[in-house]
Protein backbone atom coordinates (compact mmCIF):
# COMPACT_ATOMS: atom_id res chain seq x y z
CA UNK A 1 81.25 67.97 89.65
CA UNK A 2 84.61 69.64 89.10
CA UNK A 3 87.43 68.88 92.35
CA UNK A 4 90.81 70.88 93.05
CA UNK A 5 93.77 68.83 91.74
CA UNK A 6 96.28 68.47 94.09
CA UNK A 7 98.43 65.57 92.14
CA UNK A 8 101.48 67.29 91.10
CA UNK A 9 101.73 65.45 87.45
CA UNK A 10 98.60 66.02 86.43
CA UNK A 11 99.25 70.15 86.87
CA UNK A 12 102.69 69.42 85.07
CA UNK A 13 100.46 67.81 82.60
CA UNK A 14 98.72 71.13 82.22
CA UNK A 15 100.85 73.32 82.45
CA UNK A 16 103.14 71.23 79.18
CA UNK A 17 100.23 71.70 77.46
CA UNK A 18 100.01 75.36 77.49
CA UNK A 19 103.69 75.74 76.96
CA UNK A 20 103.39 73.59 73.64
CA UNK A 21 100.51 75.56 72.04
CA UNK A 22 101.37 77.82 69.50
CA UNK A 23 98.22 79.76 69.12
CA UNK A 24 98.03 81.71 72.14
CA UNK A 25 99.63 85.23 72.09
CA UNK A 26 100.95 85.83 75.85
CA UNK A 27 101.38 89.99 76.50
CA UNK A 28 104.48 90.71 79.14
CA UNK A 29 102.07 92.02 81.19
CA UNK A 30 99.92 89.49 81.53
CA UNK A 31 99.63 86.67 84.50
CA UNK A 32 101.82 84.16 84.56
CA UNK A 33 100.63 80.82 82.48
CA UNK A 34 101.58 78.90 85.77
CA UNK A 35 99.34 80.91 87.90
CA UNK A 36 95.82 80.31 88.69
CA UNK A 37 93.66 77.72 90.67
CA UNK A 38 93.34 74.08 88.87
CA UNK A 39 89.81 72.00 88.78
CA UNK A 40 89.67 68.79 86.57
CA UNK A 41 86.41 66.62 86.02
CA UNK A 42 86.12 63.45 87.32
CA UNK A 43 86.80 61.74 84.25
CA UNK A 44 90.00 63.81 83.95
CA UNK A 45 89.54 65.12 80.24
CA UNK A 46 88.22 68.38 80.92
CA UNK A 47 90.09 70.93 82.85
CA UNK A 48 89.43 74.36 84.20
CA UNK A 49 92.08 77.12 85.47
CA UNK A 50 91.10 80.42 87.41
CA UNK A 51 93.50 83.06 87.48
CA UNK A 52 93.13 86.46 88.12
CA UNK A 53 95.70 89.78 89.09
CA UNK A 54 94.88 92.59 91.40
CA UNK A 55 96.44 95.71 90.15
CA UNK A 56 96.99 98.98 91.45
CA UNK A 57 98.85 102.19 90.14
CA UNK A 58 99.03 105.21 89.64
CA UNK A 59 101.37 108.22 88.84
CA UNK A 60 102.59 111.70 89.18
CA UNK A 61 102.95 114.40 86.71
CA UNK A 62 105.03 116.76 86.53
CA UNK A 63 103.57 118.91 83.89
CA UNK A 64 101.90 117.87 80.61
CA UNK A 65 99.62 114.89 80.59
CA UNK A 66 97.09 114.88 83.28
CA UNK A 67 94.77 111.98 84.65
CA UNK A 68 95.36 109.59 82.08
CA UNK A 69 96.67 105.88 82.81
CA UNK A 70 98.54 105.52 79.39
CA UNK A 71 101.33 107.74 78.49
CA UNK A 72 99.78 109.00 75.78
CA UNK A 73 102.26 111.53 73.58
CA UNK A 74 98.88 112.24 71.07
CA UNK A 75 97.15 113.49 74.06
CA UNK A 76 99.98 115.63 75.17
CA UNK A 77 98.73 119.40 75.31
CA UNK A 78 101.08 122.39 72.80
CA UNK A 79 99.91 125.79 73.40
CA UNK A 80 98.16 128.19 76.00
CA UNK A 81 96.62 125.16 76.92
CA UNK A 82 99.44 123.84 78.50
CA UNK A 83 99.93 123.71 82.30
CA UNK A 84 102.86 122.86 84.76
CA UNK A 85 100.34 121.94 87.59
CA UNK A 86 101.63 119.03 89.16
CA UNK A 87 98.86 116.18 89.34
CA UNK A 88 98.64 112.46 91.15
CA UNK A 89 95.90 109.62 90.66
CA UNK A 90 95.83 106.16 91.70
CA UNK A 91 93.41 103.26 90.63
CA UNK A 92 92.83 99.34 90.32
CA UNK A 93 90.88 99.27 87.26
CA UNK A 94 93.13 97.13 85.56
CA UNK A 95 92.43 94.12 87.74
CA UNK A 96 91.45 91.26 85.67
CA UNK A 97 90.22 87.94 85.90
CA UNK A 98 90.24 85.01 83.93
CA UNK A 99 88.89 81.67 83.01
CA UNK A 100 90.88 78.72 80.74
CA UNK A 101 89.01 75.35 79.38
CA UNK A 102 90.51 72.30 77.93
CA UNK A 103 88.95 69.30 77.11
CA UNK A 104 90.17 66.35 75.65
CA UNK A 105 88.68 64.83 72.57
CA UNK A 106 89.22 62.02 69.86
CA UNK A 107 90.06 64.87 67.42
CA UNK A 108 92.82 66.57 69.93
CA UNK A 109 92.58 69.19 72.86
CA UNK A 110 90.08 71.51 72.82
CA UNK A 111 90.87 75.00 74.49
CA UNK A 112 88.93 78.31 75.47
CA UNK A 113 89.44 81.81 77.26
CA UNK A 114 87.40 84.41 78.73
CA UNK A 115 89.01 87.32 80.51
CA UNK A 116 87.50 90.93 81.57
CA UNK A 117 89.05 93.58 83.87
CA UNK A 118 86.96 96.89 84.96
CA UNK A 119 88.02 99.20 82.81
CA UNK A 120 84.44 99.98 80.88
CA UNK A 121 82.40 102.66 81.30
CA UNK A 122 81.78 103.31 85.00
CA UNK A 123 84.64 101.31 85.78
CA UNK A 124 82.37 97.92 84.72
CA UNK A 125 83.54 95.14 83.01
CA UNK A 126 85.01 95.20 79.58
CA UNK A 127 85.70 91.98 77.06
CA UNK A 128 89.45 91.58 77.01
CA UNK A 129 89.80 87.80 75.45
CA UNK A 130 87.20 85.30 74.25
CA UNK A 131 88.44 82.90 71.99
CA UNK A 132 88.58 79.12 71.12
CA UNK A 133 91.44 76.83 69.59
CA UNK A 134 90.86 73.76 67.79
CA UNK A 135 93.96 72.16 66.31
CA UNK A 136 96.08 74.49 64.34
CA UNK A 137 92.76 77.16 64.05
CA UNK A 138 91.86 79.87 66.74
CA UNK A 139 88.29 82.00 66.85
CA UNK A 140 87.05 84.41 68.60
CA UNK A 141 88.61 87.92 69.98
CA UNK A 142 92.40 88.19 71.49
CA UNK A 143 95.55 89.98 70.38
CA UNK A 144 95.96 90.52 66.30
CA UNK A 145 97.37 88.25 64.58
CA UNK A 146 99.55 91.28 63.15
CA UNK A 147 101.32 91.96 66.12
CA UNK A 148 104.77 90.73 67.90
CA UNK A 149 103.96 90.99 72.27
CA UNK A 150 107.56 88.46 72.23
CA UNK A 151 108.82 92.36 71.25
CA UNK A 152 107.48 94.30 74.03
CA UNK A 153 108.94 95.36 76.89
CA UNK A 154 107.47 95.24 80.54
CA UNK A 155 106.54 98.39 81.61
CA UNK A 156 104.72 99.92 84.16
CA UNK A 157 102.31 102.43 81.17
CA UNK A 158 99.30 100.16 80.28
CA UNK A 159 99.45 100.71 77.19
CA UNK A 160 103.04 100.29 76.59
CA UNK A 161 105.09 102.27 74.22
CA UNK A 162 103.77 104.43 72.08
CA UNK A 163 104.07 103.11 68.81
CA UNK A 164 103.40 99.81 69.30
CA UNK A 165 101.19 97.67 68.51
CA UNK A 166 98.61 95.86 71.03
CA UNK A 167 95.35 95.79 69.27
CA UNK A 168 92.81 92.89 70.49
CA UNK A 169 90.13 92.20 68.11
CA UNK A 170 87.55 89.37 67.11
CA UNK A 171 89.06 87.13 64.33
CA UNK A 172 89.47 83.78 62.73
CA UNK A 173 93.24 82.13 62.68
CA UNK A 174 95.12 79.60 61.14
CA UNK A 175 98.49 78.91 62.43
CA UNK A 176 101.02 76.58 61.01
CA UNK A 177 104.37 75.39 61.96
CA UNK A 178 107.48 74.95 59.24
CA UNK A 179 109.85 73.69 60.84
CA UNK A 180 111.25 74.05 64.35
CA UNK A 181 112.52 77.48 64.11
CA UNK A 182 109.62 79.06 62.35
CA UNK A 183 106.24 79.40 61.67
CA UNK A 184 103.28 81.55 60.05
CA UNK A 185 100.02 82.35 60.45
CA UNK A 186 96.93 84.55 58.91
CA UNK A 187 93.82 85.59 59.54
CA UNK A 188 90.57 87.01 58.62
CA UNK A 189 89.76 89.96 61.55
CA UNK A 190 86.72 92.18 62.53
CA UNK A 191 86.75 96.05 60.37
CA UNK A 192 86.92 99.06 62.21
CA UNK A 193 87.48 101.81 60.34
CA UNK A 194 89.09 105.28 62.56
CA UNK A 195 88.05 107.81 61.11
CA UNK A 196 87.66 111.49 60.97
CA UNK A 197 84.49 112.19 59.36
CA UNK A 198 82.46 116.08 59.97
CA UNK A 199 79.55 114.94 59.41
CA UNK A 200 77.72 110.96 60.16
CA UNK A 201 75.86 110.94 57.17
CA UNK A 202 79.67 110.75 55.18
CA UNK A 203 79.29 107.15 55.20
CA UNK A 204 82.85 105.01 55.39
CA UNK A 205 82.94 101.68 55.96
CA UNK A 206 84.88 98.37 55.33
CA UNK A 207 83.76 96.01 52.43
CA UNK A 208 85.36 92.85 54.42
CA UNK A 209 87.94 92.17 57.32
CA UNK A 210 91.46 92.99 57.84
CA UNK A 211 93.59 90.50 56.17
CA UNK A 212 96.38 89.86 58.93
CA UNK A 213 99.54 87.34 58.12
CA UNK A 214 102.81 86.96 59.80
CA UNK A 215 105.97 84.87 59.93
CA UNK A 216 108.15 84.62 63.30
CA UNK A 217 111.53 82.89 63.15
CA UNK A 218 113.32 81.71 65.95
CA UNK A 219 116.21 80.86 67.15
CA UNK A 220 118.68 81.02 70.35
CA UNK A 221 119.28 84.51 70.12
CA UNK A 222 115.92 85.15 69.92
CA UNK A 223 113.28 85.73 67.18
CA UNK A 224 112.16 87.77 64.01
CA UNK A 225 108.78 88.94 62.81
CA UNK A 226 107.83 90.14 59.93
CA UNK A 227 103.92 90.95 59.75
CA UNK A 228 101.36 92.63 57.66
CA UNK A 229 97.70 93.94 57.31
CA UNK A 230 95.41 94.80 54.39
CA UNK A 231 92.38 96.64 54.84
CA UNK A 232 89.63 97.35 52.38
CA UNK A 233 88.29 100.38 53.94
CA UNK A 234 86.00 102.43 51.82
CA UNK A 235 83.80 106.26 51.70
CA UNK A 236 81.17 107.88 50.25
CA UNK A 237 82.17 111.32 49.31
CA UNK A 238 80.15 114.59 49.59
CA UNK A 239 78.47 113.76 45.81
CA UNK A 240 77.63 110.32 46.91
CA UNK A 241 79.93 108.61 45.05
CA UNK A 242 82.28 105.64 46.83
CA UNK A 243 85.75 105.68 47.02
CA UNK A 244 87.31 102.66 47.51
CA UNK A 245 90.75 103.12 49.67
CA UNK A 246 92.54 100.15 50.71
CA UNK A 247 95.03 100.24 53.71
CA UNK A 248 98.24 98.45 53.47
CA UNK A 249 101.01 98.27 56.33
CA UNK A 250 103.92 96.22 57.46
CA UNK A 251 106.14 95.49 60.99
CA UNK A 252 109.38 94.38 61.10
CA UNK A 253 110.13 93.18 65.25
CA UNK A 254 111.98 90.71 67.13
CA UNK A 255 113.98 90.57 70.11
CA UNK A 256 118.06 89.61 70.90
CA UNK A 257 119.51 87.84 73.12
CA UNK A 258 122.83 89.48 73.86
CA UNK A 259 123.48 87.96 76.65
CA UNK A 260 122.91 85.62 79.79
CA UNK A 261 120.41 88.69 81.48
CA UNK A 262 120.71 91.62 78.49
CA UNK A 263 118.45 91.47 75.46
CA UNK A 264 117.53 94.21 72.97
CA UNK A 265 113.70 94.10 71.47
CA UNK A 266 112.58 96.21 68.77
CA UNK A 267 109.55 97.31 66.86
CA UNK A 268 109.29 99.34 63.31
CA UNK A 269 106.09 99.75 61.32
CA UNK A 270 104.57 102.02 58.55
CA UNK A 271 101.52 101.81 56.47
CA UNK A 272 99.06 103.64 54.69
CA UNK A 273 95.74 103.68 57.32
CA UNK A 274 96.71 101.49 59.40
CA UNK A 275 96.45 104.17 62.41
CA UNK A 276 93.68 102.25 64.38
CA UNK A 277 96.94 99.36 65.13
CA UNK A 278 99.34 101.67 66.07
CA UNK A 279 99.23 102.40 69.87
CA UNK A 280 98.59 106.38 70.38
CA UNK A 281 97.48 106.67 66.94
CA UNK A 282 94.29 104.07 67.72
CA UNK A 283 91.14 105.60 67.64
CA UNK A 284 92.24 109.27 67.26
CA UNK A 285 90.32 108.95 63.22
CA UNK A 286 93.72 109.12 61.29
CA UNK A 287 92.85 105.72 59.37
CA UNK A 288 90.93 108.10 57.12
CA UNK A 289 89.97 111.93 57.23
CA UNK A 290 88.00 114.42 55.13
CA UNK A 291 89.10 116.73 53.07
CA UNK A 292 87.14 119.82 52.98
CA UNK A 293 88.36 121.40 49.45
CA UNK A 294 87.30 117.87 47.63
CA UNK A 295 84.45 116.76 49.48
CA UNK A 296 86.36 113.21 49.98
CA UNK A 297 88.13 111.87 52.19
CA UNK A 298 91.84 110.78 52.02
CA UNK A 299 94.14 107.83 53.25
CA UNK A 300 96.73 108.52 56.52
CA UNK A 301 100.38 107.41 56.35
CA UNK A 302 101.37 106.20 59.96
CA UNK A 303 104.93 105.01 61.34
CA UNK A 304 106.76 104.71 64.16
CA UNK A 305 109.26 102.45 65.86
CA UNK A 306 110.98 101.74 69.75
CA UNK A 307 114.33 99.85 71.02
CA UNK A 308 114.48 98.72 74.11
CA UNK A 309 117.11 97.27 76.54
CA UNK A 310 115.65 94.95 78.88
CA UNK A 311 117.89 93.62 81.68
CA UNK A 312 116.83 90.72 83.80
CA UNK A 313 118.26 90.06 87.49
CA UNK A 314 119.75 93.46 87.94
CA UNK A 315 122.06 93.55 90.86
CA UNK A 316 121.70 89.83 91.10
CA UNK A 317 118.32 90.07 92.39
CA UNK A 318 114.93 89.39 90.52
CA UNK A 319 114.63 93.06 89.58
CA UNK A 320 114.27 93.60 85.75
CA UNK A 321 114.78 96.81 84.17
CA UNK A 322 113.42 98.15 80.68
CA UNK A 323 115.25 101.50 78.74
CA UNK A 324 112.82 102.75 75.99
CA UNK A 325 112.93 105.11 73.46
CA UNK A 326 111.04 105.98 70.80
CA UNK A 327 109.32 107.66 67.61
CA UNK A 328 105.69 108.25 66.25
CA UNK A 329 104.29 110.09 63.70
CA UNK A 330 102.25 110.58 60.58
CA UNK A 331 102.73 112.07 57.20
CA UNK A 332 100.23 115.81 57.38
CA UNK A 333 97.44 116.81 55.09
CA UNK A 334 98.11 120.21 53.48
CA UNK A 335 93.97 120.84 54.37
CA UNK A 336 95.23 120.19 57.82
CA UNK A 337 95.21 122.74 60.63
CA UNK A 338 98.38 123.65 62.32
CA UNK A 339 97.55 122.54 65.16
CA UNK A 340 96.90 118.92 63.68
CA UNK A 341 99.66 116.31 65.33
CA UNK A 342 102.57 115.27 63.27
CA UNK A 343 104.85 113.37 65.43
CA UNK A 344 106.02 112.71 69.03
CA UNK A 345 109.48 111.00 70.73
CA UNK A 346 109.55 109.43 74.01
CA UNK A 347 111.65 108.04 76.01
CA UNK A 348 110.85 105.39 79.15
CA UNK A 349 113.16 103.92 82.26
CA UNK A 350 111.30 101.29 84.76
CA UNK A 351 112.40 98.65 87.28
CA UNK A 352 110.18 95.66 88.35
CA UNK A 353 110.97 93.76 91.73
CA UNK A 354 109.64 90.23 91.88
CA UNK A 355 109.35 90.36 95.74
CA UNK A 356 107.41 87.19 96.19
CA UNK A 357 105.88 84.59 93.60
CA UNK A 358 102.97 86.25 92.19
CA UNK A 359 103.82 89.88 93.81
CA UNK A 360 105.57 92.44 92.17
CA UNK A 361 106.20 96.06 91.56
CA UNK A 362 106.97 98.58 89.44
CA UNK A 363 108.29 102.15 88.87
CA UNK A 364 108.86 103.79 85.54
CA UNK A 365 110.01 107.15 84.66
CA UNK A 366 108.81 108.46 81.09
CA UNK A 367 109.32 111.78 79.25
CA UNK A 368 107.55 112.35 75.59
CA UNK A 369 107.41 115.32 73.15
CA UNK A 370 104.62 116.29 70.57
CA UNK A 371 105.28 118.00 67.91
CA UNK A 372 101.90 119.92 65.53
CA UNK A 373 102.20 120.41 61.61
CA UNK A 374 102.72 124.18 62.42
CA UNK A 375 106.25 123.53 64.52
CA UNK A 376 104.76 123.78 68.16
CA UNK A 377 105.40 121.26 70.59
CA UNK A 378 104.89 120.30 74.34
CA UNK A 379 106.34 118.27 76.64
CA UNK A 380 104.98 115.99 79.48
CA UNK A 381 107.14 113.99 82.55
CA UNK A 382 105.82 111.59 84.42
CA UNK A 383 106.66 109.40 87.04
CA UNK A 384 104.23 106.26 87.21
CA UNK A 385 104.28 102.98 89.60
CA UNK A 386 102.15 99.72 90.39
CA UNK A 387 101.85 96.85 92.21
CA UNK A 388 100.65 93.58 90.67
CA UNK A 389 99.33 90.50 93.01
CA UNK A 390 98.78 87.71 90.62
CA UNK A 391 96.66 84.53 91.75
């Protein structure tokens, strides 16, 4: 039977633990590793940590986007469409919870996660981690191996900016260390191909997993990241014939240290369908769509990029503040419609107050602008908050 721990050195035990790893991918958003409720077994080699955040927000638009929890600048409406109607929602479907297990073996720790919040269908749970680490090898689902979350800001938009990238998916990883200052790792992950397709019997599909790899140096004035993906994504045209159209992209991120309390992170990627990675663009079917004229269907080109300047104890307090701005976009089809999207810009101011250990909250104001092949564009403001009470 598992008992609470109370002895002080055996959580600092725990808690070195998790600091050492170099596996684990920890988002800005998520609760703190020294949160949560400790349990140990009796003979002290197997551990288990409970932690869980209740989370509430909400915004306000102004015009533009309505009723949506990520400020989304693919979703934002050009045209007649388009209304100035002022609109407010609130929710806490992005509680979570969470459950960590170590156990020590003769071979070296052995570690597992499981963590869910509510936001599946009907506001039920949905699979956010579930992974295991053996020595230098990690399996199971959790962030991509081909992204940088060191890079991202805090912000108060789930999803974050707009461009970036914070896919989760199921994969296999081996991570090694080089020296003190950097490291590498790759991976084999689960396909998913986003595509466009007018009819289900166009068959498209991936021949084997996305090949993820990337290399992080690091230093005192921060880090660098340089990652990539390949994808083997393939189609059946309208003749029945397969096309075989491999997806190739690249990320170049990091963050600086300027200063005592200033930093500056940043984030640039292209690639050639890589859209299901790169945050608005995911799931919207621009890995891949069909081109009416030839019966087949055709490969997306995707970039984007953000800078932000992140400021921690503003005002001598523990208030942080994040300035964003950004671009997104994608190289157009001639077969296209005008009213296909081409690119958006953005731009995103927040403040977090750390009012008690484990409480804070949040207030962000973002603007974005998207732009359709044929030269329209809209715009959407919106003024967004939340309150976090992590356990």
């Amino acid at each position: 039977m598992a008992v609470a721990i109370t002895d002080s050195a055996l959580i600092a035990q725990d808690l070195a633990r998790a600091e050492a790893d170099t596996l684990r991918d920890e988002h800005p958003q998520d609760v703190s590793e020294r949160a949560g409720f400790l349990f140990e077994t009796p003979d002290q080699r197997g551990q288990l940590r409970i932690r869980a955040s209740i989370r509430l927000n909400g915004a306000y638009d102004f015009n533009g986007l309505q009723n949506t929890d990520a400020f989304d600048t693919y979703q934002i409406p050009v045209g007649p469409v388009v209304t100035e109607q002022a609109r407010f929602f609130l929710q806490a479907t992005q509680s979570r919870i969470g459950f960590e297990l170590s156990r020590a073996t003769s071979g070296g720790l052995v570690f597992g996660r499981i963590e869910a919040d509510f936001r599946g269908a009907g506001d039920s749970f949905r699979l956010r981690h579930a992974f295991g680490e053996y020595g230098r090898v990690l399996a199971g689902q959790t962030w991509s191996t081909f992204t940088d979350l060191d890079a991202l800001p805090v912000t108060v938009d789930f999803e974050g900016p707009p461009s970036s990238t914070t896919v989760r998916s199921p994969q296999i990883r081996y991570t090694a260390t080089a020296s003190d200052t950097t490291s590498w790792a790759v991976a084999i992950e689960a396909p998913k191909a986003d595509v466009s397709s007018p009819d289900s019997s166009e068959a498209t599909f991936q021949g084997f997993g996305d090949l993820t790899a990337r290399a992080k140096l690091t230093s005192d004035w921060g880090h660098l990241q340089i990652s990539a993906v390949i994808r083997t994504l393939a189609a059946n045209d309208r003749e029945g014939n397969t096309d075989f159209l491999p997806g190739l992209g690249g990320m170049l991120s990091g963050r600086s240290q300027v200063s005592d309390v200033d930093a500056v992170l940043f984030q640039f990627l292209g690639g050639v369908a890589i859209s299901r990675f790169v945050g608005s663009l995911g799931g919207k079917g621009l890995d891949l769509i069909y081109n009416p004229t030839t019966g087949a269907y055709e490969r997306m080109i995707s970039y984007g990029g953000f800078i932000t300047w992140n400021r921690r104890r503003l005002l001598g307090r523990d208030l942080e503040t994040n300035v964003t701005g950004g671009i997104l976009g994608v190289q157009n089809r001639s077969f296209q419609p005008d009213d296909a999207y081409q690119s958006s810009q953005y731009l995103s101011a927040n403040a977090f107050w750390l009012f008690t250990e484990g409480g804070r909250v949040g207030i962000e104001g973002s603007w974005g602008r998207r732009v359709n092949k044929g030269g329209d564009s809209g715009t959407a403001t919106r003024l967004s908050f939340a309150a976090y009470f992590d356990f």
